[in-house]
Protein backbone atom coordinates (compact mmCIF):
# COMPACT_ATOMS: atom_id res chain seq x y z
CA UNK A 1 62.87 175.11 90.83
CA UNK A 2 64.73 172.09 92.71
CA UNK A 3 62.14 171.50 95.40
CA UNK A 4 59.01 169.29 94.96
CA UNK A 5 56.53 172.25 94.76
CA UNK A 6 54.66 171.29 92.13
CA UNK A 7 54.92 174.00 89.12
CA UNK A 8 52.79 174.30 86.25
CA UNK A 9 53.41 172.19 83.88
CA UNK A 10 54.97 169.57 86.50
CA UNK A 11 53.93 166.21 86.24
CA UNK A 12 51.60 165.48 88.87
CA UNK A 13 52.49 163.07 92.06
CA UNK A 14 52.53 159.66 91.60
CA UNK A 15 48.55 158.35 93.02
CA UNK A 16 48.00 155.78 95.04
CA UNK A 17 46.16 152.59 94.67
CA UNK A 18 45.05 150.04 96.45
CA UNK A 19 47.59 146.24 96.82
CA UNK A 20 45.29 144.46 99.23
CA UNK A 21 45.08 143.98 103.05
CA UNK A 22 47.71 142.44 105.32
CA UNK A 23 47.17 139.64 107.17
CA UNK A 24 46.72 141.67 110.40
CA UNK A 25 43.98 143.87 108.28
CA UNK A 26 45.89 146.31 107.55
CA UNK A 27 45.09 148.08 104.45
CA UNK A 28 48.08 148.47 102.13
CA UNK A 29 48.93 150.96 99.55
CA UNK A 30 50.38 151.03 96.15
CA UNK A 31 52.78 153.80 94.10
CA UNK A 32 53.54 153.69 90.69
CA UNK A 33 56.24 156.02 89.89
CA UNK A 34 56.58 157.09 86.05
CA UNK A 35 59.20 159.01 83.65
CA UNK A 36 59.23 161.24 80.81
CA UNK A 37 60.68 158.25 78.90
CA UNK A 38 57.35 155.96 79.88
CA UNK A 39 59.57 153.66 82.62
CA UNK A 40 57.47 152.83 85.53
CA UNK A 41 58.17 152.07 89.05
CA UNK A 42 55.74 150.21 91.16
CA UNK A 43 56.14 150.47 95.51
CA UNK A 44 53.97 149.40 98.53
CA UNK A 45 54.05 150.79 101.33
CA UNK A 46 54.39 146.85 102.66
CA UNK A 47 58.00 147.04 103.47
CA UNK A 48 58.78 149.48 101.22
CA UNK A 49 58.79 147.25 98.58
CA UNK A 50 59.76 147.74 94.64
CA UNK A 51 57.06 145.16 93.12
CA UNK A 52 57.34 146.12 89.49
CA UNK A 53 59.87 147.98 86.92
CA UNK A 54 59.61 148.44 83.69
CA UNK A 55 62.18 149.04 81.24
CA UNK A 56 62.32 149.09 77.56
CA UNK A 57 64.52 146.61 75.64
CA UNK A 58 66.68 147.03 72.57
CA UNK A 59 63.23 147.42 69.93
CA UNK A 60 61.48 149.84 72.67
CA UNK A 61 59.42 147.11 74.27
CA UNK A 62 58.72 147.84 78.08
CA UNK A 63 59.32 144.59 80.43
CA UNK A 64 59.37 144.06 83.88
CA UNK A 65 63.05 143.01 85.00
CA UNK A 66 62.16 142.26 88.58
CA UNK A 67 60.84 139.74 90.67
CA UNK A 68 57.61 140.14 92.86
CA UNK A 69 53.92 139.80 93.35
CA UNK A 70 50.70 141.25 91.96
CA UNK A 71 48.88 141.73 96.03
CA UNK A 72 50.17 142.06 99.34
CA UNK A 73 49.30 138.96 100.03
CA UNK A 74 52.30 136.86 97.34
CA UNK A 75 54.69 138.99 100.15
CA UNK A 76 52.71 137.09 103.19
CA UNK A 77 52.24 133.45 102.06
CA UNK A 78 53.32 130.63 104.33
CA UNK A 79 55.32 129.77 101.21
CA UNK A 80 57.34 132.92 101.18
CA UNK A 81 57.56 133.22 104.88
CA UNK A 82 59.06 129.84 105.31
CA UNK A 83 61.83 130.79 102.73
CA UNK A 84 61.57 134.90 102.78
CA UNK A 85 63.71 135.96 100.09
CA UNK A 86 62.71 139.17 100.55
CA UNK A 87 61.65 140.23 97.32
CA UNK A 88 62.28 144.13 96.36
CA UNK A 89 62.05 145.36 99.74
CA UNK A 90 63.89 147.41 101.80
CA UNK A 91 66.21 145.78 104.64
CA UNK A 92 67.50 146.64 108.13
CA UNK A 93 67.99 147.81 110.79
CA UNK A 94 71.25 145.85 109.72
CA UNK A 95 71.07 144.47 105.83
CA UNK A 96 72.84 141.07 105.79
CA UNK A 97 74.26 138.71 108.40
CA UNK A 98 75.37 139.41 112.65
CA UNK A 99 77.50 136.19 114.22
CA UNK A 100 75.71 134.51 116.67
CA UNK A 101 72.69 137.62 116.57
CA UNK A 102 74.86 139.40 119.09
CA UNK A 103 77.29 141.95 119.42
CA UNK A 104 78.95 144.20 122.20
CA UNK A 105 78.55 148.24 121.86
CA UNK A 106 79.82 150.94 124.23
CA UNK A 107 80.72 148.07 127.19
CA UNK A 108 76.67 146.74 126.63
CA UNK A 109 75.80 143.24 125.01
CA UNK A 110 73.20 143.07 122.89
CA UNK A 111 71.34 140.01 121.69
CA UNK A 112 68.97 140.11 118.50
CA UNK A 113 66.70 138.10 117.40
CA UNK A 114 67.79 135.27 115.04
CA UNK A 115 66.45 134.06 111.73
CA UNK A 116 69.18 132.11 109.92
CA UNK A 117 70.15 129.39 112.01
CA UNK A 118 71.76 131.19 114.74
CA UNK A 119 72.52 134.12 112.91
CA UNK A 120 70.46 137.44 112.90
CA UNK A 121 69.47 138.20 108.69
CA UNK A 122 68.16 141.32 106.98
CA UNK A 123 67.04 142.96 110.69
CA UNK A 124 65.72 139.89 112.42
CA UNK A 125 62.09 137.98 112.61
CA UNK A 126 60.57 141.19 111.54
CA UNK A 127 62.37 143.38 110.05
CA UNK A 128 61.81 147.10 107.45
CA UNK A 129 60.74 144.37 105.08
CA UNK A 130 57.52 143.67 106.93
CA UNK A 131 56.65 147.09 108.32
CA UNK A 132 54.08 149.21 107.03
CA UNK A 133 55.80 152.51 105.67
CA UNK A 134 54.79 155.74 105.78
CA UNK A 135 54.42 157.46 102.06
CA UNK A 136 54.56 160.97 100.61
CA UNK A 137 54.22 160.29 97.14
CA UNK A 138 56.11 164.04 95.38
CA UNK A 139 58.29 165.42 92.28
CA UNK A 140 61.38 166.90 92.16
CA UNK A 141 63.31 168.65 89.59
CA UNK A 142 65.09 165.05 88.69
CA UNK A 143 61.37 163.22 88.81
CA UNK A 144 58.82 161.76 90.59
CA UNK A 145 59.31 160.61 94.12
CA UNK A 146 58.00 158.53 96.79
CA UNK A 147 59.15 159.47 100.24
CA UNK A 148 58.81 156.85 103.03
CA UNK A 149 59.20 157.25 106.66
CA UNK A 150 59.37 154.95 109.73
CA UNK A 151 60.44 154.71 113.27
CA UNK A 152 62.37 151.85 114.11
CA UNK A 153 61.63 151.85 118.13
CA UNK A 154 64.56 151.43 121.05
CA UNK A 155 64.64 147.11 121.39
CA UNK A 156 62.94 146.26 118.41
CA UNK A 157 64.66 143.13 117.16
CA UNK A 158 66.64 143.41 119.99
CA UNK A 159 68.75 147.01 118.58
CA UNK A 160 69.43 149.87 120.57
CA UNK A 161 68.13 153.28 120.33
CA UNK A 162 64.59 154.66 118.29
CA UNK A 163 66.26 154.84 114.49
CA UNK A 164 64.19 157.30 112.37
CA UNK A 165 64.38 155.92 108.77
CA UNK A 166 63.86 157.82 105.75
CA UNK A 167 64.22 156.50 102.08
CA UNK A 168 63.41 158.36 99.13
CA UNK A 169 62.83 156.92 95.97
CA UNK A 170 62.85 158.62 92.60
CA UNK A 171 62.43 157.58 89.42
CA UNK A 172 65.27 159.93 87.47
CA UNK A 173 64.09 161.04 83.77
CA UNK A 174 67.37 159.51 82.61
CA UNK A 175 66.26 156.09 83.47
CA UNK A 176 67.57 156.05 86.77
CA UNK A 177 65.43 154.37 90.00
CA UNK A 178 67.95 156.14 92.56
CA UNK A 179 67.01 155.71 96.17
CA UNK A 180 68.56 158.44 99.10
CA UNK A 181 68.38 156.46 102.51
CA UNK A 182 68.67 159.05 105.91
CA UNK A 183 68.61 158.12 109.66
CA UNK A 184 69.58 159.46 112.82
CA UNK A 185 69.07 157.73 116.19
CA UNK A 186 69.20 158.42 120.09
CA UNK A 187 71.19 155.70 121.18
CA UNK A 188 74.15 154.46 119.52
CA UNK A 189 73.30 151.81 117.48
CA UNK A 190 74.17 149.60 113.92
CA UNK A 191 72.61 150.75 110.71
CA UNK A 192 73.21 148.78 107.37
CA UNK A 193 70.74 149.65 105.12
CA UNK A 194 69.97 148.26 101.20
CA UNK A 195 67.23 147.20 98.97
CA UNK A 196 66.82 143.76 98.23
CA UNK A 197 65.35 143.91 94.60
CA UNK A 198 65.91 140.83 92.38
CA UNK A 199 66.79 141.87 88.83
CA UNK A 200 66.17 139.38 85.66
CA UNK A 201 67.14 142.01 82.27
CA UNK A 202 65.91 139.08 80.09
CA UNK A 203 62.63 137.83 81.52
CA UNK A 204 63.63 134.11 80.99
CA UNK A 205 64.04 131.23 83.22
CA UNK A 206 67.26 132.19 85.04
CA UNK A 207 70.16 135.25 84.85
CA UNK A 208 72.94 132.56 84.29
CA UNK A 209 73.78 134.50 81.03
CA UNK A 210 73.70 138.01 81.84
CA UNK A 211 77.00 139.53 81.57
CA UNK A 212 78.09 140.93 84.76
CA UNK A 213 81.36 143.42 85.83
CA UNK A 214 82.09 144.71 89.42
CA UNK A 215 84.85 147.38 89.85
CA UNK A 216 86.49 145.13 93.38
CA UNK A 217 89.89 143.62 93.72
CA UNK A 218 88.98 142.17 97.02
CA UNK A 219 85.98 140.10 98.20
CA UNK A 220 85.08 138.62 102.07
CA UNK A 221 85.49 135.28 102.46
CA UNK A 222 82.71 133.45 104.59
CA UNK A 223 82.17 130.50 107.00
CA UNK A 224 79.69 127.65 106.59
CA UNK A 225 76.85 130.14 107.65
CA UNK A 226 77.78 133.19 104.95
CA UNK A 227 79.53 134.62 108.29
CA UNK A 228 82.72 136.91 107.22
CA UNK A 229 85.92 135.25 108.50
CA UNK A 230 87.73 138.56 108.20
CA UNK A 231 89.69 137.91 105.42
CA UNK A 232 89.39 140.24 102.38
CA UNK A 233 90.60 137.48 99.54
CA UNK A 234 91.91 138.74 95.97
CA UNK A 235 89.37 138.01 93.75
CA UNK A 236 92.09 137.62 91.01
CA UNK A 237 92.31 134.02 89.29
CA UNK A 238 89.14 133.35 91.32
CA UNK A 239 85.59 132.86 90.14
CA UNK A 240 84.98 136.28 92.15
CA UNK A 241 86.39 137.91 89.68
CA UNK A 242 84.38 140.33 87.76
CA UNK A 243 86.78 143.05 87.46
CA UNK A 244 85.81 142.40 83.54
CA UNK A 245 82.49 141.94 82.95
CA UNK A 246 81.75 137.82 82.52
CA UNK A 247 78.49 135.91 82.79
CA UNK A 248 76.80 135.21 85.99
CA UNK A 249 77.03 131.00 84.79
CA UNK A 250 80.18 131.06 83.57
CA UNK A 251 82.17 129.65 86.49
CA UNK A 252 79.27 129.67 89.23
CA UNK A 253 79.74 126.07 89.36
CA UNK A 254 82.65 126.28 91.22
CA UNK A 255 81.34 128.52 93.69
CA UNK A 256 79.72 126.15 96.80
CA UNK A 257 75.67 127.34 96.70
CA UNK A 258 76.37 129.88 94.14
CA UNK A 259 77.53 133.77 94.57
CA UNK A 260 76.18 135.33 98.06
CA UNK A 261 79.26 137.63 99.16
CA UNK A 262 80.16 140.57 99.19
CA UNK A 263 82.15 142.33 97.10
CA UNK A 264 85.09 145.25 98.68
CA UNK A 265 84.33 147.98 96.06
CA UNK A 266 87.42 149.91 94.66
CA UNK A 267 86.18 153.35 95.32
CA UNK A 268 84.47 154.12 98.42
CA UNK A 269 84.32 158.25 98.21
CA UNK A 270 81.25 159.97 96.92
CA UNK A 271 79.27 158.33 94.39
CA UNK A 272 81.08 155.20 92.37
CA UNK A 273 80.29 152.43 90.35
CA UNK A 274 79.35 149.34 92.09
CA UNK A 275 78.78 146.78 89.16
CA UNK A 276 77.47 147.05 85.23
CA UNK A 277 75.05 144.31 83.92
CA UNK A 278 74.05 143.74 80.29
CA UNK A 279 71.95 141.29 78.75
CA UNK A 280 72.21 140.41 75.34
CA UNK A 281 68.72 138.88 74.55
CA UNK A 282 66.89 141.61 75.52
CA UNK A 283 70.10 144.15 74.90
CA UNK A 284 69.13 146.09 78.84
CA UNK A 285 71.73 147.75 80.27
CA UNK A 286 71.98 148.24 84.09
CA UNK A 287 74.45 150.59 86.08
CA UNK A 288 74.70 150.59 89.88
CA UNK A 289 75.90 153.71 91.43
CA UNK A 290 76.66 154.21 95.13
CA UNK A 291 77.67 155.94 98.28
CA UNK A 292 78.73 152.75 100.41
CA UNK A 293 81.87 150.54 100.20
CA UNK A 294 80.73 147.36 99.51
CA UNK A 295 78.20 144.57 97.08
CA UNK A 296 76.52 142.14 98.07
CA UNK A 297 75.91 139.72 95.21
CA UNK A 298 73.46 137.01 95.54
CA UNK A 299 72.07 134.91 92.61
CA UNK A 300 69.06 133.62 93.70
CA UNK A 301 70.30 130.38 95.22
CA UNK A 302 68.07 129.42 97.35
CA UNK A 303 64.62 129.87 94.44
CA UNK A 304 63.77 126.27 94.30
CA UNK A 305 60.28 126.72 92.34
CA UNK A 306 57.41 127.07 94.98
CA UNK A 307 57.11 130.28 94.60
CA UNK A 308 55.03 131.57 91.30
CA UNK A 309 55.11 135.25 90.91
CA UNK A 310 53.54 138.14 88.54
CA UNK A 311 51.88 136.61 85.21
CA UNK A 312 52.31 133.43 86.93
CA UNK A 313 55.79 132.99 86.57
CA UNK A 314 56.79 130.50 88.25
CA UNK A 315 60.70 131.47 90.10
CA UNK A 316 63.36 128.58 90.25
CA UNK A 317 66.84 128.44 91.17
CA UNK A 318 68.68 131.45 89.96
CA UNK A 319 65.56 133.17 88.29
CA UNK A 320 66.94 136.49 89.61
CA UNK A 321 70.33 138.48 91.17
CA UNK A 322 70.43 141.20 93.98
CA UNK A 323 73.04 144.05 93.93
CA UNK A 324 72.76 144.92 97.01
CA UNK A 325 74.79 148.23 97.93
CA UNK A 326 76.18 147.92 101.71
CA UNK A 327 78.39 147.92 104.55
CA UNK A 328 80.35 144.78 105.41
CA UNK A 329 78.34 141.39 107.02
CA UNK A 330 79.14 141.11 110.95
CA UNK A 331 80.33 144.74 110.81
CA UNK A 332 79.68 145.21 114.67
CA UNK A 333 81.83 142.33 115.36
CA UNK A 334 84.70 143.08 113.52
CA UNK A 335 86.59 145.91 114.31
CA UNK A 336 88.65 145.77 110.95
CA UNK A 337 85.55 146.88 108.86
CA UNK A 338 84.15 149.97 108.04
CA UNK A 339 81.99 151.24 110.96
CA UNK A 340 78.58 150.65 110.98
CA UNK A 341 77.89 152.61 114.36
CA UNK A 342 75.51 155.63 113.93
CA UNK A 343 75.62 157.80 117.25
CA UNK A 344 73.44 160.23 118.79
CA UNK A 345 73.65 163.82 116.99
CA UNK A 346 74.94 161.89 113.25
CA UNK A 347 72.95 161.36 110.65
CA UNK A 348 73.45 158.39 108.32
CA UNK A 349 73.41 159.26 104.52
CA UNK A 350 73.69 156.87 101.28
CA UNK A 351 72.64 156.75 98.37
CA UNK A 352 72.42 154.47 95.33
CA UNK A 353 71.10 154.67 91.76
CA UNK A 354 70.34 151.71 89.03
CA UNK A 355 70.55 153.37 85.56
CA UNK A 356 69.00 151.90 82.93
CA UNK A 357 69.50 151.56 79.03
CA UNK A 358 70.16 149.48 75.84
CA UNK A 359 73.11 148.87 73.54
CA UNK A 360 72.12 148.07 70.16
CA UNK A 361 74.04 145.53 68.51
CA UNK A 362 76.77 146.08 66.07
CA UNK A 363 75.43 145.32 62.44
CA UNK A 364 78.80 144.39 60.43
């Protein structure tokens, strides 16, 4: 069977527990997600939110290789408000920067809400990452799934049109965490949507020495305020160039503020390969997969320490990396990119996958 009728046999649906209430009392739930290989995914319902992963290492040893909190409430702390790196969760409407938090669709000017200076970021002063998501935790024939649901209403944020979202996670039984996004809308509107989960493979203080490769000849150049000027730069004889697989610290130092671009993948039909990561330490291997044409990579930047996670870990400058699969930044304002316009009657589909595994080192 390929559906998520349950079969005997079949591994039950991942259960629900409890991951504390919101601040407006809102009581939020928690999914943990697990494999015939003993991997584990944790998501809340808060945002949609991946909170924990665990993955063996080379000697077998599960370890959780991303960055988050142990309640609800590490998500809703003045201290991660005031810097809101959104952690895990899942973005839009529109994942990554709009100029000026305005833009001009079908003769109509729109004006969002902005949160980075005068920019509109990640959807806007609220945005998917701070919704409560509806959850129908389920199996399929690849594993278990968690289904979430919400309805983005006409003006929220300041975007056109009620956008129903649907993302499905599921944790693949070949080590895969592979999430299917859906949406279809009544008004014409942007969609960008991604998942903002900050990887560390090693556990350690920062990801300066994992060993990076992204299949893109071509990279956007920014402004000042991470705004695309258009230009889609060579990334050849560049420190964007990752088109064989280098360490995230080898020449970040000669990138102003560190890598947060995006990257013009090679392939943009079907499903492709959107970056490899391997890090030797701990000998994890991780394999992005996806439907849409471009990477954002981000390197944690902005981390400056006040924020102490899971176990008490305490995250500083570069403690993780995103790979976030998208569209372009500004897309609605620049004609030259791929559209990011879903209309009336279309639905949007994407998908992307982050396969997991180990190479054992070469005994000579």
């Amino acid at each position: 069977m390929t559906d998520s009728t349950q079969t005997a046999g079949a591994p039950a649906a991942p259960a629900a527990a409890a991951f504390g209430i919101t601040t407006d009392g809102t009581a939020v739930q928690l999914y943990t997600l697990t494999n015939a290989h003993g991997l584990k995914v944790s998501i809340t319902t808060f945002g949609g939110t991946v909170t924990s992963l665990q993955v063996p290492d080379k000697a077998g040893k599960l370890g959780d290789v991303v960055l988050g909190f142990d309640n609800v409430s590490g998500y809703q702390s003045p201290e991660f408000r005031k810097s809101n790196p959104y952690f895990g969760a899942l973005i839009g409407r529109y994942g990554n920067r709009i100029r000026g938090g305005k833009f001009t669709l079908d003769g109509t000017d729109y004006t969002l809400a902005t949160n980075n200076g005068p920019n509109t970021l990640h959807g806007g002063t609220k945005g998917y990452d701070q919704v409560i998501w509806q959850a129908e935790p389920g199996t399929s024939a690849a594993g278990q799934t968690l289904k979430l649901t919400y309805l983005s209403k006409d003006g929220e944020e300041g975007y056109p049109g009620n956008l129903s979202v649907t993302v499905v996670y599921t944790l693949t039984n070949d080590d895969a965490l592979k999430m299917d996004y859906s949406a279809t809308t009544d008004k014409a509107t942007p969609v960008n949507l991604t998942n903002h989960a900050y990887f560390n493979l090693s556990g350690g203080a920062d990801v300066l020495g994992h060993e990076v490769a992204i299949p893109a000849d071509r990279y956007n150049v920014v402004d000042a305020g991470l705004i695309p000027t258009g230009e889609l730069r060579p990334v050849k004889g560049t420190p964007f160039d990752f088109l064989t697989a280098r360490t995230i610290g080898e020449q970040i130092g000669q990138v102003p503020g560190g890598y947060d671009h995006n990257w013009v993948l090679n392939q943009t039909s079907g499903m492709h390969a959107a970056a490899t990561v391997y890090e030797p330490t701990s000998g994890r291997t991780m394999a992005v997969m996806t439907t849409e044409p471009g990477l954002q990579f981000y390197t944690g930047n902005f981390l400056d320490g006040t924020l102490t996670g899971k176990g008490g870990t305490r995250y500083g400058r570069h403690a993780g990396f995103c790979l976030e699969t998208q569209h372009f930044p500004d897309s609605p304002n620049q004609s030259r990119f791929p559209t990011t316009i879903l209309k009336p009657g279309q639905t949007l589909q994407s998908t992307t996958s982050y396969q997991f595994g180990v190479r054992q080192e070469v005994q000579l």
